[in-house]
PDB file of N, CA and C in Angstrom:
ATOM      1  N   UNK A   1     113.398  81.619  90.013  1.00  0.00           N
ATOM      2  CA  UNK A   1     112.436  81.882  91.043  1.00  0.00           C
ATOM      3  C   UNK A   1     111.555  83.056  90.609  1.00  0.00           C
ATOM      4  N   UNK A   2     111.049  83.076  91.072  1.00  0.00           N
ATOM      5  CA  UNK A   2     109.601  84.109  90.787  1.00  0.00           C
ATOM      6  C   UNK A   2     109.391  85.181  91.114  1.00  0.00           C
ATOM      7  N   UNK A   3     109.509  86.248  90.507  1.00  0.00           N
ATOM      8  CA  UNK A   3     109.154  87.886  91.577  1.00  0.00           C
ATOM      9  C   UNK A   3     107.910  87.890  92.607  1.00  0.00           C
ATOM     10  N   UNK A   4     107.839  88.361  93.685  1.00  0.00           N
ATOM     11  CA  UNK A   4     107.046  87.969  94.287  1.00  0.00           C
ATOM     12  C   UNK A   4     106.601  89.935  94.525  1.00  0.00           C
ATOM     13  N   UNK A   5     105.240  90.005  94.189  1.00  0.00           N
ATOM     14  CA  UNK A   5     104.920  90.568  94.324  1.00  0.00           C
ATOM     15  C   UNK A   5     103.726  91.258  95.598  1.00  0.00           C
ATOM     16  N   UNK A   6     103.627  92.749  96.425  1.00  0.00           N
ATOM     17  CA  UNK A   6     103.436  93.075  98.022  1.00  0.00           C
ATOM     18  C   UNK A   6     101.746  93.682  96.890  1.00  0.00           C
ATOM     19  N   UNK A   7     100.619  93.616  97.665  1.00  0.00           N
ATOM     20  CA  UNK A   7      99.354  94.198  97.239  1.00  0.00           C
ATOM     21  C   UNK A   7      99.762  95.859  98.329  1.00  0.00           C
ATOM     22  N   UNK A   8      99.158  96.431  97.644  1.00  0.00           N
ATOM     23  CA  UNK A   8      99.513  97.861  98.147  1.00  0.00           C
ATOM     24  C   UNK A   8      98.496  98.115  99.218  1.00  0.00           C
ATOM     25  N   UNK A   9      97.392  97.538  99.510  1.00  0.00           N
ATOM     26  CA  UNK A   9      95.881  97.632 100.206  1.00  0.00           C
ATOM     27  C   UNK A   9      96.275  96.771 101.352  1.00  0.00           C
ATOM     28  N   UNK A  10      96.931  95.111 101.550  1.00  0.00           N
ATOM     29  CA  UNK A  10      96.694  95.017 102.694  1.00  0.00           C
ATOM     30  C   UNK A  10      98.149  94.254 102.844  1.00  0.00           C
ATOM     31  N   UNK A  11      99.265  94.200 101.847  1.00  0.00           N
ATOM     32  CA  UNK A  11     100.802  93.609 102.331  1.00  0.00           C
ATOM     33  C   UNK A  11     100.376  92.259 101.992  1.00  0.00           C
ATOM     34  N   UNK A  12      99.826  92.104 101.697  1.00  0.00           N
ATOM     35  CA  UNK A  12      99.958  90.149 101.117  1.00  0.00           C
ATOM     36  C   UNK A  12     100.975  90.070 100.028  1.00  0.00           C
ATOM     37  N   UNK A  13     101.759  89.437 100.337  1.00  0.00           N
ATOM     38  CA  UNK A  13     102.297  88.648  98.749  1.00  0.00           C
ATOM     39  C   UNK A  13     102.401  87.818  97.872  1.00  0.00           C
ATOM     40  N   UNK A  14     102.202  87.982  96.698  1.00  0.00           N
ATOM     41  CA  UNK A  14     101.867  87.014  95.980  1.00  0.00           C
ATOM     42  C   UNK A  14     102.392  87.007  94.893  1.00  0.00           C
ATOM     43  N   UNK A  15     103.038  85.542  94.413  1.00  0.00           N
ATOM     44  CA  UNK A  15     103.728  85.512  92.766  1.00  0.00           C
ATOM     45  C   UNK A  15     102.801  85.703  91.780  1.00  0.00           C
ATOM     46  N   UNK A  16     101.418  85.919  92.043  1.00  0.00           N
ATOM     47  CA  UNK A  16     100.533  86.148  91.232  1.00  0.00           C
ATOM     48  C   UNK A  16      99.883  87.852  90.418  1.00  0.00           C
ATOM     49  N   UNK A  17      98.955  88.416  89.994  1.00  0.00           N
ATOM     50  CA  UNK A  17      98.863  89.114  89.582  1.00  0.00           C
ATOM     51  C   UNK A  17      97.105  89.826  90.351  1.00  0.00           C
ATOM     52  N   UNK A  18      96.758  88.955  91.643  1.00  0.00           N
ATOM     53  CA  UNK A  18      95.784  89.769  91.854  1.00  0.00           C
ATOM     54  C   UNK A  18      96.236  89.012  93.652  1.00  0.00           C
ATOM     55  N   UNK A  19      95.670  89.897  94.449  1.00  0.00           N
ATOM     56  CA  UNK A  19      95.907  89.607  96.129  1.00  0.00           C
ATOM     57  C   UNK A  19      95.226  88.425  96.334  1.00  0.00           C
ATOM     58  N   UNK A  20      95.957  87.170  96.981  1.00  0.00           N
ATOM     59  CA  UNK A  20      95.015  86.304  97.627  1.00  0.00           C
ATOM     60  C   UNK A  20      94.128  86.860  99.048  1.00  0.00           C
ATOM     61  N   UNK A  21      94.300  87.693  98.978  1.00  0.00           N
ATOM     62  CA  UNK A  21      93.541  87.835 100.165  1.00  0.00           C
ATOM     63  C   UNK A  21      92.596  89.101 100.085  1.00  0.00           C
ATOM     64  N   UNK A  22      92.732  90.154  99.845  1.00  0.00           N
ATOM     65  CA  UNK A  22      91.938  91.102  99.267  1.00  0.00           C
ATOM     66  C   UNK A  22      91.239  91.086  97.815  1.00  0.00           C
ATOM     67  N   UNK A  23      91.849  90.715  96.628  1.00  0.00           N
ATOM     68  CA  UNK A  23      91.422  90.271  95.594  1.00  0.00           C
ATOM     69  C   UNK A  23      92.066  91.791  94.851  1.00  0.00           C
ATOM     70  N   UNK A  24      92.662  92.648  95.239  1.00  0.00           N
ATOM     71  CA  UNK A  24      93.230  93.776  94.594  1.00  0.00           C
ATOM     72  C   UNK A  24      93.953  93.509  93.305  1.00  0.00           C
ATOM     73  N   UNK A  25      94.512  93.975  92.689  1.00  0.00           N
ATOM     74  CA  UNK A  25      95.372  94.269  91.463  1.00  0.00           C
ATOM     75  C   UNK A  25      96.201  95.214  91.614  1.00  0.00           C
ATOM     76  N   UNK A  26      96.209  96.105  92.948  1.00  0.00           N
ATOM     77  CA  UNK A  26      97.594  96.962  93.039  1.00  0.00           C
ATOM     78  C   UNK A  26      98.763  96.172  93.495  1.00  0.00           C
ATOM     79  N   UNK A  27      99.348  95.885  93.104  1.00  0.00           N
ATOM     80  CA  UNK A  27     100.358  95.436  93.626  1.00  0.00           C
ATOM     81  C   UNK A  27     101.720  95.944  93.049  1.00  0.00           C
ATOM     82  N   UNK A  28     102.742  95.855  93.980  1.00  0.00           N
ATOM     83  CA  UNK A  28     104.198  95.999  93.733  1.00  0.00           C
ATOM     84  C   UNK A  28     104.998  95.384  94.490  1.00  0.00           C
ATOM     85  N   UNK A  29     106.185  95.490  93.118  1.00  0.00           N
ATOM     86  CA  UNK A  29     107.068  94.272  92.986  1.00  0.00           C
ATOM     87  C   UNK A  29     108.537  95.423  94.157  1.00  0.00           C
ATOM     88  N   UNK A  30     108.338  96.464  94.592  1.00  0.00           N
ATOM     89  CA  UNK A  30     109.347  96.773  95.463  1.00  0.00           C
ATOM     90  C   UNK A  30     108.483  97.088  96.726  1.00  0.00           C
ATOM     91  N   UNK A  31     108.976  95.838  97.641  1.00  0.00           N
ATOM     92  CA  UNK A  31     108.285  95.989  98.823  1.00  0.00           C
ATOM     93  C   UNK A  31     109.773  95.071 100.377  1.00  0.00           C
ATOM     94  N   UNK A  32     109.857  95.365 101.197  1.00  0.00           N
ATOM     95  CA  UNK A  32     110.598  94.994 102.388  1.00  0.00           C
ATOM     96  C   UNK A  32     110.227  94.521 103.505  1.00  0.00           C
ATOM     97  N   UNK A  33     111.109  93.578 103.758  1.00  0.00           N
ATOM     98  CA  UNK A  33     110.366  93.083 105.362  1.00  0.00           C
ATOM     99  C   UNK A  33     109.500  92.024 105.371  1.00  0.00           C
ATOM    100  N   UNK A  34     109.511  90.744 105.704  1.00  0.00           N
ATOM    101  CA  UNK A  34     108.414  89.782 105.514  1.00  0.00           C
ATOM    102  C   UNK A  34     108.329  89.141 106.945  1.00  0.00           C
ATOM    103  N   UNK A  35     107.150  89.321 106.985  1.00  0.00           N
ATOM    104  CA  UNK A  35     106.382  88.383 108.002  1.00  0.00           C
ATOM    105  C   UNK A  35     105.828  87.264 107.994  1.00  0.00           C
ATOM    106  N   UNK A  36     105.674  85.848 108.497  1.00  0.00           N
ATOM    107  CA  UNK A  36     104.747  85.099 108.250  1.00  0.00           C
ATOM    108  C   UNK A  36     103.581  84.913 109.563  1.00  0.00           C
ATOM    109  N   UNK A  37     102.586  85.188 109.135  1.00  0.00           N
ATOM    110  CA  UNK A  37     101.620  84.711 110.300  1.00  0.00           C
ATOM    111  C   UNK A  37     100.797  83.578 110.358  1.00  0.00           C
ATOM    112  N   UNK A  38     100.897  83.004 110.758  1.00  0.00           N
ATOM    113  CA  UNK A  38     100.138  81.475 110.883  1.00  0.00           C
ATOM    114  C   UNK A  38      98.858  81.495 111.666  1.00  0.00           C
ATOM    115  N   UNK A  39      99.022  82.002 112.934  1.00  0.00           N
ATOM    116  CA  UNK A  39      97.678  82.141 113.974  1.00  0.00           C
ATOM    117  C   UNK A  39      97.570  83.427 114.598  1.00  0.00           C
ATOM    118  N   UNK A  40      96.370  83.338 113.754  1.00  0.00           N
ATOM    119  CA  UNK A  40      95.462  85.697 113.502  1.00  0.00           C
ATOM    120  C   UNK A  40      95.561  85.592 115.210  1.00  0.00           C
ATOM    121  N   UNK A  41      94.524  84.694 115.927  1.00  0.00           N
ATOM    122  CA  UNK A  41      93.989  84.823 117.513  1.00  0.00           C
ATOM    123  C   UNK A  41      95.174  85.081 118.275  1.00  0.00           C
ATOM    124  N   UNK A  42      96.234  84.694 118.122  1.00  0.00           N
ATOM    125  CA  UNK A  42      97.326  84.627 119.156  1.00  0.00           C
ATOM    126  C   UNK A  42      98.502  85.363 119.149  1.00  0.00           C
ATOM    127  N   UNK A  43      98.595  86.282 117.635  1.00  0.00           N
ATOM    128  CA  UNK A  43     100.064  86.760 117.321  1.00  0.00           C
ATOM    129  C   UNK A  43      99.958  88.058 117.763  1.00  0.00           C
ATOM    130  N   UNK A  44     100.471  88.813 118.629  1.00  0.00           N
ATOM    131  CA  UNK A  44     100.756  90.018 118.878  1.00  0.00           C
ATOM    132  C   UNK A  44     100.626  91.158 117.886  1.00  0.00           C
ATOM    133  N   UNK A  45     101.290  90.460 116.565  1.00  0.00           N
ATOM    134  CA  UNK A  45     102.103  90.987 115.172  1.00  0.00           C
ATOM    135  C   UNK A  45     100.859  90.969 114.683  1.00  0.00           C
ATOM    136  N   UNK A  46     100.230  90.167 114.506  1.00  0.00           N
ATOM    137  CA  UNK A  46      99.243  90.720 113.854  1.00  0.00           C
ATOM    138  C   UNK A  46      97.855  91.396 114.146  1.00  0.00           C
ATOM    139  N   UNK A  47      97.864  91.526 115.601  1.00  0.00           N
ATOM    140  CA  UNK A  47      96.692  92.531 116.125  1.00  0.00           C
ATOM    141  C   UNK A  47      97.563  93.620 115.797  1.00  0.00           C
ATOM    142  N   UNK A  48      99.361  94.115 116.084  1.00  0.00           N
ATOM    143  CA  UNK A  48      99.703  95.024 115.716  1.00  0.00           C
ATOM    144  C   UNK A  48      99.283  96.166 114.088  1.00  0.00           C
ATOM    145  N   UNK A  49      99.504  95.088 113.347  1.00  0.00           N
ATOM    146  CA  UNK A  49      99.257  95.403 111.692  1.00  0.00           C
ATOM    147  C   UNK A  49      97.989  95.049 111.203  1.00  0.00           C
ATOM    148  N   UNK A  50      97.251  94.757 112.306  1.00  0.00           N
ATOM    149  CA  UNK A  50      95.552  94.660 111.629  1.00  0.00           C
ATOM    150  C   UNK A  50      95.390  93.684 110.673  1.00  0.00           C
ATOM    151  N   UNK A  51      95.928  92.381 110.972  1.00  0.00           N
ATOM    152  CA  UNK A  51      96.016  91.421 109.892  1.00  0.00           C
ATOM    153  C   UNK A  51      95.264  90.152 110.503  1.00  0.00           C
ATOM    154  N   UNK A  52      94.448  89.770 109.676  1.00  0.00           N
ATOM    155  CA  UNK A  52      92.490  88.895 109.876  1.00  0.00           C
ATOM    156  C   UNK A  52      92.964  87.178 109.518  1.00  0.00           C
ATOM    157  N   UNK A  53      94.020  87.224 108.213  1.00  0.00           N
ATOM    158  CA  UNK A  53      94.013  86.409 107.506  1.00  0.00           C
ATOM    159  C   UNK A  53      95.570  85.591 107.343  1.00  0.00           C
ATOM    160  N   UNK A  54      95.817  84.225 108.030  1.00  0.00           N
ATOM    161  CA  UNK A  54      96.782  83.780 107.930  1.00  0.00           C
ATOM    162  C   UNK A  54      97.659  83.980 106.371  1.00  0.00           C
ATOM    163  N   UNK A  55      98.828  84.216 106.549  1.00  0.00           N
ATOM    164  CA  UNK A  55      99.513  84.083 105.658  1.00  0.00           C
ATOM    165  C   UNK A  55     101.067  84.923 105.103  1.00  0.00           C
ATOM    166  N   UNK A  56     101.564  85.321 104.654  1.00  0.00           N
ATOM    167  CA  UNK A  56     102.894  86.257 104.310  1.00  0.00           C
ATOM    168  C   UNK A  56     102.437  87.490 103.826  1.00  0.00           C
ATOM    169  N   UNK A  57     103.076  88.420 104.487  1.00  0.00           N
ATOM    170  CA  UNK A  57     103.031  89.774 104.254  1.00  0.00           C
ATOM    171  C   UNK A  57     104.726  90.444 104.469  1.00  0.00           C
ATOM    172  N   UNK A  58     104.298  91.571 103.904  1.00  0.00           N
ATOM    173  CA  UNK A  58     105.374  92.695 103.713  1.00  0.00           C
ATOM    174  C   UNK A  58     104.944  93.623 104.465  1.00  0.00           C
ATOM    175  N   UNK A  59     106.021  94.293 105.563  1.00  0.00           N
ATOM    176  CA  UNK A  59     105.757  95.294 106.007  1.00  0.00           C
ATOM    177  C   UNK A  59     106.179  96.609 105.572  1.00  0.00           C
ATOM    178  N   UNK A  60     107.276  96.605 104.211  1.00  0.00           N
ATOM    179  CA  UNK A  60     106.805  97.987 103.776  1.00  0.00           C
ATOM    180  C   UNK A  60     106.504  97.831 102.289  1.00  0.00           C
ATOM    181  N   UNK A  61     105.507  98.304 101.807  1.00  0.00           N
ATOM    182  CA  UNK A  61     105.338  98.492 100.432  1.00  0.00           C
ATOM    183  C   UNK A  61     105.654  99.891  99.897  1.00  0.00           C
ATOM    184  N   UNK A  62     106.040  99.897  98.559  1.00  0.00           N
ATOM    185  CA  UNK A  62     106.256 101.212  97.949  1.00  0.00           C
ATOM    186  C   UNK A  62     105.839 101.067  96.763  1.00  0.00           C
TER     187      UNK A  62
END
């Protein structure tokens, strides 16, 4: 399986090497906590964490 790596700018994760969603290159591979958000308009969770863009995030990065 694949290291899955947290973008340090907005918690997306990705097995890849740049953010699908910000387009960053910070990323790290020690991060905790995963969320999935499916629908931005309706989730509590994600008006909480300021999150625009369906998809998996980490809520802590380091």
């Amino acid at each position: 399986m694949p290291k899955e790596y947290a973008c340090r700018k907005c918690h997306a994760l990705t097995n890849g090497r740049i953010c699908p969603i910000c387009h960053s290159t910070d990323l790290s591979p020690n991060w905790s906590g995963l969320v999935i958000i499916i629908n931005v308009k309706e989730s509590q969770i994600a008006k909480a964490l300021n999150i625009t863009t369906p998809g998996r995030y980490a809520l802590k990065v380091t």
